[in-house]
PDB file of N, CA and C in Angstrom:
ATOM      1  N   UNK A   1       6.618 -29.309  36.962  1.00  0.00           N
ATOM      2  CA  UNK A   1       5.182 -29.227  36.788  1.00  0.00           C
ATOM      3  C   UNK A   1       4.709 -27.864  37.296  1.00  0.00           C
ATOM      4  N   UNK A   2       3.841 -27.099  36.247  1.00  0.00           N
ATOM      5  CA  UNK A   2       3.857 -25.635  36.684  1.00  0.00           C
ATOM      6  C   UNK A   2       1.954 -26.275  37.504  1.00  0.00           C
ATOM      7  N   UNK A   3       1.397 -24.898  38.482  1.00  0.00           N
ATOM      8  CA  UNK A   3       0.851 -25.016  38.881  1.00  0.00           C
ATOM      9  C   UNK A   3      -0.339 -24.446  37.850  1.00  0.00           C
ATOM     10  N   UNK A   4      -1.437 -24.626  38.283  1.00  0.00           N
ATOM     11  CA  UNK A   4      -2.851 -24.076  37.376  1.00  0.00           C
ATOM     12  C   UNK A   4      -2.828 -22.411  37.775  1.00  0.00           C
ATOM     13  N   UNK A   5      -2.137 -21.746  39.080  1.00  0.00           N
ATOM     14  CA  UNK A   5      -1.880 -20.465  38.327  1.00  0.00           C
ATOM     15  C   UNK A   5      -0.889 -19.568  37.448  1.00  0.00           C
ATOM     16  N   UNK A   6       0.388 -20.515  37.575  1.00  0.00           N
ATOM     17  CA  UNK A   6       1.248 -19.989  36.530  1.00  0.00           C
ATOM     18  C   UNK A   6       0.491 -20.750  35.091  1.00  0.00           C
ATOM     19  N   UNK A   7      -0.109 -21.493  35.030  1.00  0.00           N
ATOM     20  CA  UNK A   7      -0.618 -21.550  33.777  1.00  0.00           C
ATOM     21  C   UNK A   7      -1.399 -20.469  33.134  1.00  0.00           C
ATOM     22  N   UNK A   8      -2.199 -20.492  34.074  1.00  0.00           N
ATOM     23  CA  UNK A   8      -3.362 -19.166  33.882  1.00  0.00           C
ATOM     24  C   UNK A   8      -2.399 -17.608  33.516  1.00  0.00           C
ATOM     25  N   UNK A   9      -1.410 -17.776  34.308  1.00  0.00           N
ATOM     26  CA  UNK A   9      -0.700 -16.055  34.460  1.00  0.00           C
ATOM     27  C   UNK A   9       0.426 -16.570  32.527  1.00  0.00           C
ATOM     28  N   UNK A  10       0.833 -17.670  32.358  1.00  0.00           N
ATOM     29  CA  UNK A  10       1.435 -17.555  30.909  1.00  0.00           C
ATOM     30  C   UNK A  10       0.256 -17.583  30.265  1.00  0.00           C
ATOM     31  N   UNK A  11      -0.984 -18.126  30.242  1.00  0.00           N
ATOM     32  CA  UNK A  11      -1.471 -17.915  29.188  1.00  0.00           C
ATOM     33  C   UNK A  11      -2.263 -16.691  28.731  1.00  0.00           C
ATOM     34  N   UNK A  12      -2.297 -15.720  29.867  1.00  0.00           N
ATOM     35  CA  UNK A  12      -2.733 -14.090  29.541  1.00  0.00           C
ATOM     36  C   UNK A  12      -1.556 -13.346  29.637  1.00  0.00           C
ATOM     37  N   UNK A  13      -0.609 -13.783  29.572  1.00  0.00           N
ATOM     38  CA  UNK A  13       0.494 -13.142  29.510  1.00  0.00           C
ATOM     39  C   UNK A  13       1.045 -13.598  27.606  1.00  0.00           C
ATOM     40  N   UNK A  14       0.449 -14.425  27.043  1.00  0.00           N
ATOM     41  CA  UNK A  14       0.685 -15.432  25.298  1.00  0.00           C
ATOM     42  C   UNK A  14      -0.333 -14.289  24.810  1.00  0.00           C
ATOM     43  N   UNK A  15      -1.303 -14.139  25.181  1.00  0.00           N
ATOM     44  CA  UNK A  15      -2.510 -13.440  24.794  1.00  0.00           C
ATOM     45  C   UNK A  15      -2.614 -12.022  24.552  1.00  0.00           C
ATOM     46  N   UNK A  16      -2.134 -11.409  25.348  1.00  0.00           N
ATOM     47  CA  UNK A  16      -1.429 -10.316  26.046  1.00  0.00           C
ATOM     48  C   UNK A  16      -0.264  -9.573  24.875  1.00  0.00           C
ATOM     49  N   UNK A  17       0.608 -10.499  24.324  1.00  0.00           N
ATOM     50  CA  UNK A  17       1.493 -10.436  23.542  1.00  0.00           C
ATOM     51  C   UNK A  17       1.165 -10.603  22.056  1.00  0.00           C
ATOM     52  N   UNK A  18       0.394 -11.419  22.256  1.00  0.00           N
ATOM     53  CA  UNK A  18      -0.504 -11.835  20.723  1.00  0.00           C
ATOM     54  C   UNK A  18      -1.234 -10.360  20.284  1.00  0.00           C
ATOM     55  N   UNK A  19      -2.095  -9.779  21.277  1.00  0.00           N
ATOM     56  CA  UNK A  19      -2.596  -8.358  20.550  1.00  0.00           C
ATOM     57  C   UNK A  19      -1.550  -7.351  20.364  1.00  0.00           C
ATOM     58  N   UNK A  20      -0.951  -7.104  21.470  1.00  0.00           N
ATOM     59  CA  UNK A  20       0.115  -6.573  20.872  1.00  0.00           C
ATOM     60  C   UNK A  20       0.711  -6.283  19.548  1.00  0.00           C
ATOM     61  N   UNK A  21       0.844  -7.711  19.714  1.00  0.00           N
ATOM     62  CA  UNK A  21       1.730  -7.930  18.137  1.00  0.00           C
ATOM     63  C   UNK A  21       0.789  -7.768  16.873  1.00  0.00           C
ATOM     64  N   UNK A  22      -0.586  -8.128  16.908  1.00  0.00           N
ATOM     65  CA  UNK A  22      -1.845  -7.951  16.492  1.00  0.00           C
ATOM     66  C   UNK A  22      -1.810  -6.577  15.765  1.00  0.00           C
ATOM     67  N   UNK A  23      -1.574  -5.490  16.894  1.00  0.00           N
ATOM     68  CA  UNK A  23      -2.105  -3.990  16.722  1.00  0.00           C
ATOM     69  C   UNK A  23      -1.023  -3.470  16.036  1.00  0.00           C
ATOM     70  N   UNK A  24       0.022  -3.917  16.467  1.00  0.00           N
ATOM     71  CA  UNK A  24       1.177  -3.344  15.891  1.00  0.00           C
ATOM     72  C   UNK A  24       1.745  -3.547  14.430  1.00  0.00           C
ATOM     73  N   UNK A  25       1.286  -4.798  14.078  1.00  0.00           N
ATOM     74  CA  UNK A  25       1.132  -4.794  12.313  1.00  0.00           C
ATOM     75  C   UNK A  25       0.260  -4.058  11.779  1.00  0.00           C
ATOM     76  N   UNK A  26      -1.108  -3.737  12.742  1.00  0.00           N
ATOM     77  CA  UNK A  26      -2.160  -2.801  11.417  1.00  0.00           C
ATOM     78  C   UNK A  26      -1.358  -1.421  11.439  1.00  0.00           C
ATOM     79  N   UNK A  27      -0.687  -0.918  12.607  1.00  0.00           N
ATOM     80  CA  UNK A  27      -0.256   0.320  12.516  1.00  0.00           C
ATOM     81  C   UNK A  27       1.223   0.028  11.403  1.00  0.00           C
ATOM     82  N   UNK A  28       1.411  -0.747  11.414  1.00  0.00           N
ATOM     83  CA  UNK A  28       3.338  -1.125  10.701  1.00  0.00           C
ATOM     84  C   UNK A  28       2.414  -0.987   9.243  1.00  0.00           C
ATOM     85  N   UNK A  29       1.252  -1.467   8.805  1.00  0.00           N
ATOM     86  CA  UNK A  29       0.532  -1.836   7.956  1.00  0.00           C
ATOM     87  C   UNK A  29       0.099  -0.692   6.956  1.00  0.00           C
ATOM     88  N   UNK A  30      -0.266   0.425   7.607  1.00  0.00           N
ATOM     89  CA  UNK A  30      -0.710   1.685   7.251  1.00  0.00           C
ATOM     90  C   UNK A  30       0.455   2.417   6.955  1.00  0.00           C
ATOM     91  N   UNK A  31       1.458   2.564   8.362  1.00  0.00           N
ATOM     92  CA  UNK A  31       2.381   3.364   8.198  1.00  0.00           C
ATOM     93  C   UNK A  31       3.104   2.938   6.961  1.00  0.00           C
ATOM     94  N   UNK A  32       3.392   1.820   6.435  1.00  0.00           N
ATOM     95  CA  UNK A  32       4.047   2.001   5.202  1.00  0.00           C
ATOM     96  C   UNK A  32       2.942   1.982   3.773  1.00  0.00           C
ATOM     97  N   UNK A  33       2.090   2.284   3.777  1.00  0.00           N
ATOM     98  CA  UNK A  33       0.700   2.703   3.024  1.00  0.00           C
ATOM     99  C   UNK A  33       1.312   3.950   2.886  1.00  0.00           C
ATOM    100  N   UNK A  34       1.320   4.860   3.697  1.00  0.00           N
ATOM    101  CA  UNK A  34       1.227   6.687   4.060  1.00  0.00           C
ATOM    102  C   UNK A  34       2.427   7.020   3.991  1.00  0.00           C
ATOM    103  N   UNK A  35       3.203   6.232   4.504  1.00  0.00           N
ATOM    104  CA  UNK A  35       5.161   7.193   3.939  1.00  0.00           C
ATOM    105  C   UNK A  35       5.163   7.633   3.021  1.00  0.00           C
ATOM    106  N   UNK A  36       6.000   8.844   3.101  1.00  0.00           N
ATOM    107  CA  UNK A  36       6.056   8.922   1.603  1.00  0.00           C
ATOM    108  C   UNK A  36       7.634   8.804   0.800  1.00  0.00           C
ATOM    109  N   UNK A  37       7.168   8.426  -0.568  1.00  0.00           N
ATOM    110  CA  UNK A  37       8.198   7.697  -0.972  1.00  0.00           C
ATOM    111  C   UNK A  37       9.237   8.439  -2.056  1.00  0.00           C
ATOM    112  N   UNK A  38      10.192   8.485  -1.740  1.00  0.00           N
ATOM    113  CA  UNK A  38      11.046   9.067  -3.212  1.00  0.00           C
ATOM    114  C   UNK A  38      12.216   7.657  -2.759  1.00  0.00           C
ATOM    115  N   UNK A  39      12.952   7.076  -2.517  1.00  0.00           N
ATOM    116  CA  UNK A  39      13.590   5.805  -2.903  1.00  0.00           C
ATOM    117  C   UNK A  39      13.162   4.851  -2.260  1.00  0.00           C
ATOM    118  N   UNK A  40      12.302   4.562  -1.464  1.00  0.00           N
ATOM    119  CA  UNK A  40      11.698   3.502  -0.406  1.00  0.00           C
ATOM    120  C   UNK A  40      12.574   3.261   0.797  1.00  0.00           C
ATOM    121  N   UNK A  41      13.459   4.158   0.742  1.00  0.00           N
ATOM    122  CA  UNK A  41      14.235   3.528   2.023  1.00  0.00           C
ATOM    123  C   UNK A  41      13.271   3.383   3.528  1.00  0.00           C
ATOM    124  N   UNK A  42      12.924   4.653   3.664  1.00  0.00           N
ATOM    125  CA  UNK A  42      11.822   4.858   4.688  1.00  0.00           C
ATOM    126  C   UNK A  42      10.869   3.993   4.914  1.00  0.00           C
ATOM    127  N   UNK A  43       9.984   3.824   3.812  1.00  0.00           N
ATOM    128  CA  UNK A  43       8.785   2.766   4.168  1.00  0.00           C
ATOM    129  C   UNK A  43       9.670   1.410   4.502  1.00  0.00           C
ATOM    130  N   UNK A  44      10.297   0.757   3.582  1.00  0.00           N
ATOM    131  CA  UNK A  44      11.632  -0.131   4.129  1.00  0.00           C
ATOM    132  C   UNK A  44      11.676  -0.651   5.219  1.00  0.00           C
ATOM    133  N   UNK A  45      12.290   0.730   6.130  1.00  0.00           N
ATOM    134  CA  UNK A  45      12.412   1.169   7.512  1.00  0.00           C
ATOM    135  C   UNK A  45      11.684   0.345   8.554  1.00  0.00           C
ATOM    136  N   UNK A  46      10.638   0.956   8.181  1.00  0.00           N
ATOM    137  CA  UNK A  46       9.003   0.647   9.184  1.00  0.00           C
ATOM    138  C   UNK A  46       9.102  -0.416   9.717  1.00  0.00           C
ATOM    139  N   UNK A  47       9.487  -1.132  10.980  1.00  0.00           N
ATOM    140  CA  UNK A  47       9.244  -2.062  11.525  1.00  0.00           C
ATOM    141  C   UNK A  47       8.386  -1.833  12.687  1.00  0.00           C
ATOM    142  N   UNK A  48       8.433  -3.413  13.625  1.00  0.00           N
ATOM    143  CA  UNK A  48       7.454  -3.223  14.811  1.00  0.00           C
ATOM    144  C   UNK A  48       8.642  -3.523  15.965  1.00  0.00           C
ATOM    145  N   UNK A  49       8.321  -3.733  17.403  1.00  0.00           N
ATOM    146  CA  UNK A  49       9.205  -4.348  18.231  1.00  0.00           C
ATOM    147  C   UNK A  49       8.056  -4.636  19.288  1.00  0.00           C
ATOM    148  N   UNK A  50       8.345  -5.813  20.022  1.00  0.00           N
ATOM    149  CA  UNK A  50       7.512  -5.936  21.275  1.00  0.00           C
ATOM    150  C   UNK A  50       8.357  -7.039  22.486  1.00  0.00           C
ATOM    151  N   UNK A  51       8.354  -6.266  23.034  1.00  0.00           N
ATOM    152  CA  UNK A  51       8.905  -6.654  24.828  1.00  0.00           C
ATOM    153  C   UNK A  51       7.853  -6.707  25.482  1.00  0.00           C
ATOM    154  N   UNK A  52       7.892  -7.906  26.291  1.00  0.00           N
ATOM    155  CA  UNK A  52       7.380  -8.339  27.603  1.00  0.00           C
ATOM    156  C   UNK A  52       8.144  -8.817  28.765  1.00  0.00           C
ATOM    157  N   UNK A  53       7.340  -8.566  29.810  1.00  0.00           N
ATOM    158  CA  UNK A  53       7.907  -9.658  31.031  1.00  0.00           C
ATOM    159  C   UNK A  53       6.661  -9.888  31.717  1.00  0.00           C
ATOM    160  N   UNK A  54       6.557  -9.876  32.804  1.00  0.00           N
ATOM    161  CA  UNK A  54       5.377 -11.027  33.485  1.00  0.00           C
ATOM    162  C   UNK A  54       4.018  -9.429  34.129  1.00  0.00           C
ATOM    163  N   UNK A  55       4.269  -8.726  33.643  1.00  0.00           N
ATOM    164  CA  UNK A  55       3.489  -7.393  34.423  1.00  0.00           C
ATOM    165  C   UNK A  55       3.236  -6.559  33.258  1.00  0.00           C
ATOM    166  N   UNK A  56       3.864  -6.774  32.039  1.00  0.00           N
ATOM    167  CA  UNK A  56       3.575  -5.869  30.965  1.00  0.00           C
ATOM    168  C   UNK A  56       4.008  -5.969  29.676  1.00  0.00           C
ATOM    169  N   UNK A  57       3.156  -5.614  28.857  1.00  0.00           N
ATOM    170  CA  UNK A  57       4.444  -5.991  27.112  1.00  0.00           C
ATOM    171  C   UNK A  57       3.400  -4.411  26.528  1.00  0.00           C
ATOM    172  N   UNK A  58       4.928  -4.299  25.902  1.00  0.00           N
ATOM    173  CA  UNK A  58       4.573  -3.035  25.356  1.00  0.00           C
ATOM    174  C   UNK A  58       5.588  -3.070  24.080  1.00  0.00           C
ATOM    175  N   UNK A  59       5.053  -1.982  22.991  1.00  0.00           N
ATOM    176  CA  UNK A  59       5.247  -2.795  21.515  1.00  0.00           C
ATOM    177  C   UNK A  59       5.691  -1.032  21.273  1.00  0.00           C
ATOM    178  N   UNK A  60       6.146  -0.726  19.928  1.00  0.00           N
ATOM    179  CA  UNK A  60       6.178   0.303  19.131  1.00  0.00           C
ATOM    180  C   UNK A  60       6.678  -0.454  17.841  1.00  0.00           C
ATOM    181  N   UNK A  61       6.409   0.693  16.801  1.00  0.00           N
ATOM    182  CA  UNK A  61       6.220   0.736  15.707  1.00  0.00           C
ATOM    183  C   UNK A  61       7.416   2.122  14.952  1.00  0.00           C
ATOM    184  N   UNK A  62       8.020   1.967  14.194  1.00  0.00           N
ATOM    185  CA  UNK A  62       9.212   2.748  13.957  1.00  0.00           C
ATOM    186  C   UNK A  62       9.851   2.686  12.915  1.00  0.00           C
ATOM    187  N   UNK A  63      10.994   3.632  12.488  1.00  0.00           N
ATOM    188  CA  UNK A  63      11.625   3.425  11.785  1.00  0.00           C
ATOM    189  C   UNK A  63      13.344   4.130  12.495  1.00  0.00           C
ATOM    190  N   UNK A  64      14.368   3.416  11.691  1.00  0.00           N
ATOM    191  CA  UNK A  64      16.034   3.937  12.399  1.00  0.00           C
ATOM    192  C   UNK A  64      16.623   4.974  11.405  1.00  0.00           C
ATOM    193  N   UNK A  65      15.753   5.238  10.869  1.00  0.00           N
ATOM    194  CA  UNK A  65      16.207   6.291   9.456  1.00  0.00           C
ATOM    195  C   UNK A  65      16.326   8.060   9.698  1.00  0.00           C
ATOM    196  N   UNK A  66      17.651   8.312   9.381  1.00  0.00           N
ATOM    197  CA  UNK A  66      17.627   9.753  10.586  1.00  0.00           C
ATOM    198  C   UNK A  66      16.690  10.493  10.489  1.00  0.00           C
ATOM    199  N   UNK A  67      16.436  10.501   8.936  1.00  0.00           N
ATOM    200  CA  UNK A  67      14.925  11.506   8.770  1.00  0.00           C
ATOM    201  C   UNK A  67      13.300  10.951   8.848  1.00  0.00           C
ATOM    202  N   UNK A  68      13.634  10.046   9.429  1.00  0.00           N
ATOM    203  CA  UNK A  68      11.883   9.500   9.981  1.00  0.00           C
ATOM    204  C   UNK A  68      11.041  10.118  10.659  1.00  0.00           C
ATOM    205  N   UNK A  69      11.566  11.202  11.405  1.00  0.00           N
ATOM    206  CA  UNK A  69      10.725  11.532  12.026  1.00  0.00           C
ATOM    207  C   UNK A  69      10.560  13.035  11.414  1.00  0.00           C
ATOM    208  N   UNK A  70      10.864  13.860  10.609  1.00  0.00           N
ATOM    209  CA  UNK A  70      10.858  14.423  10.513  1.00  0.00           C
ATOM    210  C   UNK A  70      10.316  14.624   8.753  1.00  0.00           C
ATOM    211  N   UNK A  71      10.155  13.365   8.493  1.00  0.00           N
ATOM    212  CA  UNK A  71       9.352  13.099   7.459  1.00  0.00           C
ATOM    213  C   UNK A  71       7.561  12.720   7.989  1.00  0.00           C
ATOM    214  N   UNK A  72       7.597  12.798   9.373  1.00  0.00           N
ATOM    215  CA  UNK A  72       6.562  12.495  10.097  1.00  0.00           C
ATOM    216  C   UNK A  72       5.707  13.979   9.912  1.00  0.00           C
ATOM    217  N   UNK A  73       6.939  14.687  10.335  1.00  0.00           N
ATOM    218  CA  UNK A  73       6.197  15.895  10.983  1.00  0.00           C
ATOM    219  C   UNK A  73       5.528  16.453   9.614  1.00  0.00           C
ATOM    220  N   UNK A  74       6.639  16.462   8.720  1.00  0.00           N
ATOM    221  CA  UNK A  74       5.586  17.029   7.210  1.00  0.00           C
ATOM    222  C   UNK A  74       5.145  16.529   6.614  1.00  0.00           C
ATOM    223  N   UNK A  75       5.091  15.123   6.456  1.00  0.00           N
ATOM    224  CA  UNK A  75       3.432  14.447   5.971  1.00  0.00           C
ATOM    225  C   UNK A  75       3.754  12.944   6.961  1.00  0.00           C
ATOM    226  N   UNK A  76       2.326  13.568   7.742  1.00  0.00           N
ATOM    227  CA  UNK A  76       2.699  12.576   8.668  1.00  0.00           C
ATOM    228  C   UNK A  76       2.077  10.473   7.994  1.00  0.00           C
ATOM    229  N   UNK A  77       2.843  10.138   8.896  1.00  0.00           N
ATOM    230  CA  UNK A  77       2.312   8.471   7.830  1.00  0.00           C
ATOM    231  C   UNK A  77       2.391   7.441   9.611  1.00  0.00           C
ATOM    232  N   UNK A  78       3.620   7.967  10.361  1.00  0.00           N
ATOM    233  CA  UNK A  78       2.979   6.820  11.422  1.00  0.00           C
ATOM    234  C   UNK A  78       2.115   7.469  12.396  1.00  0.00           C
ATOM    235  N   UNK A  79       2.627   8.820  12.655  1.00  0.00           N
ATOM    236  CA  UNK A  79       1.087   9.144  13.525  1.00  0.00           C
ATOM    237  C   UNK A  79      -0.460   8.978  13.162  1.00  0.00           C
ATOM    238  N   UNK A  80      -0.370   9.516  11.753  1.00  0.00           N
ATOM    239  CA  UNK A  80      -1.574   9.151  10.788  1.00  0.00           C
ATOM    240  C   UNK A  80      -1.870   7.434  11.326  1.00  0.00           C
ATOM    241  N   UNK A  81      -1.276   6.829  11.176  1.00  0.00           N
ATOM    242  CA  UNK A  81      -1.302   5.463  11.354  1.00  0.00           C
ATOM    243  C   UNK A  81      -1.603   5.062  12.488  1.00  0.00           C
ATOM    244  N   UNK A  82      -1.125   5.547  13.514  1.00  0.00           N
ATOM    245  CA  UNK A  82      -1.710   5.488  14.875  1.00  0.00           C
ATOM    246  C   UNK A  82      -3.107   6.176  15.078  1.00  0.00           C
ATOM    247  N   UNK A  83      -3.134   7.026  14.638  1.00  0.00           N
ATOM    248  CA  UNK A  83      -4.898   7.517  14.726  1.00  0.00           C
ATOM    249  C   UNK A  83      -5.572   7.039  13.992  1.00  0.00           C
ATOM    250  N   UNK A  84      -5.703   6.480  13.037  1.00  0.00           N
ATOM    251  CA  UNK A  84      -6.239   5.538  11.665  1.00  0.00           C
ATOM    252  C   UNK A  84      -7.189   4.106  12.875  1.00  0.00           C
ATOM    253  N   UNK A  85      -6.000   3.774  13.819  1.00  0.00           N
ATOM    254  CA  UNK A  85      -6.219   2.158  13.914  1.00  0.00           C
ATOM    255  C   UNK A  85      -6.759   2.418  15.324  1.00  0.00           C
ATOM    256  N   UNK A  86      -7.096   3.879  16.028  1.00  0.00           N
ATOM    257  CA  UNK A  86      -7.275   3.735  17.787  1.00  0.00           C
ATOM    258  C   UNK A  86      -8.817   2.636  17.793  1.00  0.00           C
ATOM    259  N   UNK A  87      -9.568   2.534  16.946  1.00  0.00           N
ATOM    260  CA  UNK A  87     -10.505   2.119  17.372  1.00  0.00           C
ATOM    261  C   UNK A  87     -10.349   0.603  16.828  1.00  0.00           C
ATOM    262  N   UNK A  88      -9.106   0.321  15.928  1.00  0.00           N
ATOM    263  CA  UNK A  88      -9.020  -0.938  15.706  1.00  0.00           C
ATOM    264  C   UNK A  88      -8.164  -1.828  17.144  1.00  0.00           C
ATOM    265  N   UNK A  89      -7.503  -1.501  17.424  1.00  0.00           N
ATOM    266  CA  UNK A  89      -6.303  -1.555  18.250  1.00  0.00           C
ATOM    267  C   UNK A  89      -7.375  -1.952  19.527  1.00  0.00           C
ATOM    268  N   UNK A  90      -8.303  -1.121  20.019  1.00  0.00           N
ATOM    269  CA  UNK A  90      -9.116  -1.422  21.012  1.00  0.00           C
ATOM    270  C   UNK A  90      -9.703  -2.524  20.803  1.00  0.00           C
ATOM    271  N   UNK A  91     -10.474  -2.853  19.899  1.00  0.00           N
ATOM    272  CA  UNK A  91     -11.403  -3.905  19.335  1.00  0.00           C
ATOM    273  C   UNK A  91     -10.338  -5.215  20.179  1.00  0.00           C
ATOM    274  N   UNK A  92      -9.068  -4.719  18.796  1.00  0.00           N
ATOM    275  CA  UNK A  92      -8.349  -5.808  18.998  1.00  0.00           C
ATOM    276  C   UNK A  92      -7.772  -6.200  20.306  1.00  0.00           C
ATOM    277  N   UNK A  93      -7.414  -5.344  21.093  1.00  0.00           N
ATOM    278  CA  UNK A  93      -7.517  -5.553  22.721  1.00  0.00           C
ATOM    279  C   UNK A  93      -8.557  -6.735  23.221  1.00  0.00           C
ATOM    280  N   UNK A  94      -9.429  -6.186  23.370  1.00  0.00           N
ATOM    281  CA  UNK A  94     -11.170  -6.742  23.845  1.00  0.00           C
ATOM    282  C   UNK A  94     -11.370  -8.150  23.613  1.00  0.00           C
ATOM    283  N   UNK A  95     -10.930  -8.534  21.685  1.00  0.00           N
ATOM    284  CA  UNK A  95     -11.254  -9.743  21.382  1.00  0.00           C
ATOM    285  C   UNK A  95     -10.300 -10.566  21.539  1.00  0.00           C
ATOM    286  N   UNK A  96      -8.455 -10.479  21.715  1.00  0.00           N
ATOM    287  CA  UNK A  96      -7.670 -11.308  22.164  1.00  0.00           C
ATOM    288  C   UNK A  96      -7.774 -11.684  23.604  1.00  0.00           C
ATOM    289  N   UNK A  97      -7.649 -10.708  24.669  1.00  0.00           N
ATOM    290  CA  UNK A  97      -8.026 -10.728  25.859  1.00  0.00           C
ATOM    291  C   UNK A  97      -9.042 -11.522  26.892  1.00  0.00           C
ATOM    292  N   UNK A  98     -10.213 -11.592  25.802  1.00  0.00           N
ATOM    293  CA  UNK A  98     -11.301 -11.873  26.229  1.00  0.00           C
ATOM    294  C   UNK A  98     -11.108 -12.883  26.735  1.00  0.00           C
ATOM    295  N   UNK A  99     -11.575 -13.551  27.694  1.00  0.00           N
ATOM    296  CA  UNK A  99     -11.449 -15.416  28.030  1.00  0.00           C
ATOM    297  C   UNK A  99     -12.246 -16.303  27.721  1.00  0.00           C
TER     298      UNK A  99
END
């Protein structure tokens, strides 16, 4: 039987993870919008990842493709994507969070 504050600490810690995961599809979302494409491998690519433990979850957005990033630098599609969503990403902070 957990106590009413480990309840409280998993359930902003569910919440916590939920935006996360939230923010990290609109950016996964865009970024394969903006890649650019000559066989699709790249957009393909584009996934998300998110780790937590009890103090923090932290997410990225990526691709394992050797030239990903360097398809970034000359037309960019996930940084673009990350600046596209800063004011979504916040929102989305604010309104999962909220209690």
């Amino acid at each position: 039987m957990s106590s009413p504050f480990q309840k409280a600490i998993d359930d902003v810690k569910a919440r916590r993870e939920r935006a996360v995961k939230e923010a990290l599809l609109m950016v996964e979302a865009d970024a394969k919008l903006l890649a650019p494409v000559q066989t699709g491998t790249l957009k393909r690519s584009i996934t998300h990842e998110v780790k937590s433990d009890d103090s923090q979850t932290m997410g990225s957005v990526g691709s394992n493709v050797e030239y990903a990033y360097w398809a970034d630098r000359n037309q960019p599609y996930l940084s673009a994507a990350v600046d596209m969503n800063q004011e979504n990403i916040k929102r989305k902070m604010e309104e999962v969070l909220k209690p």
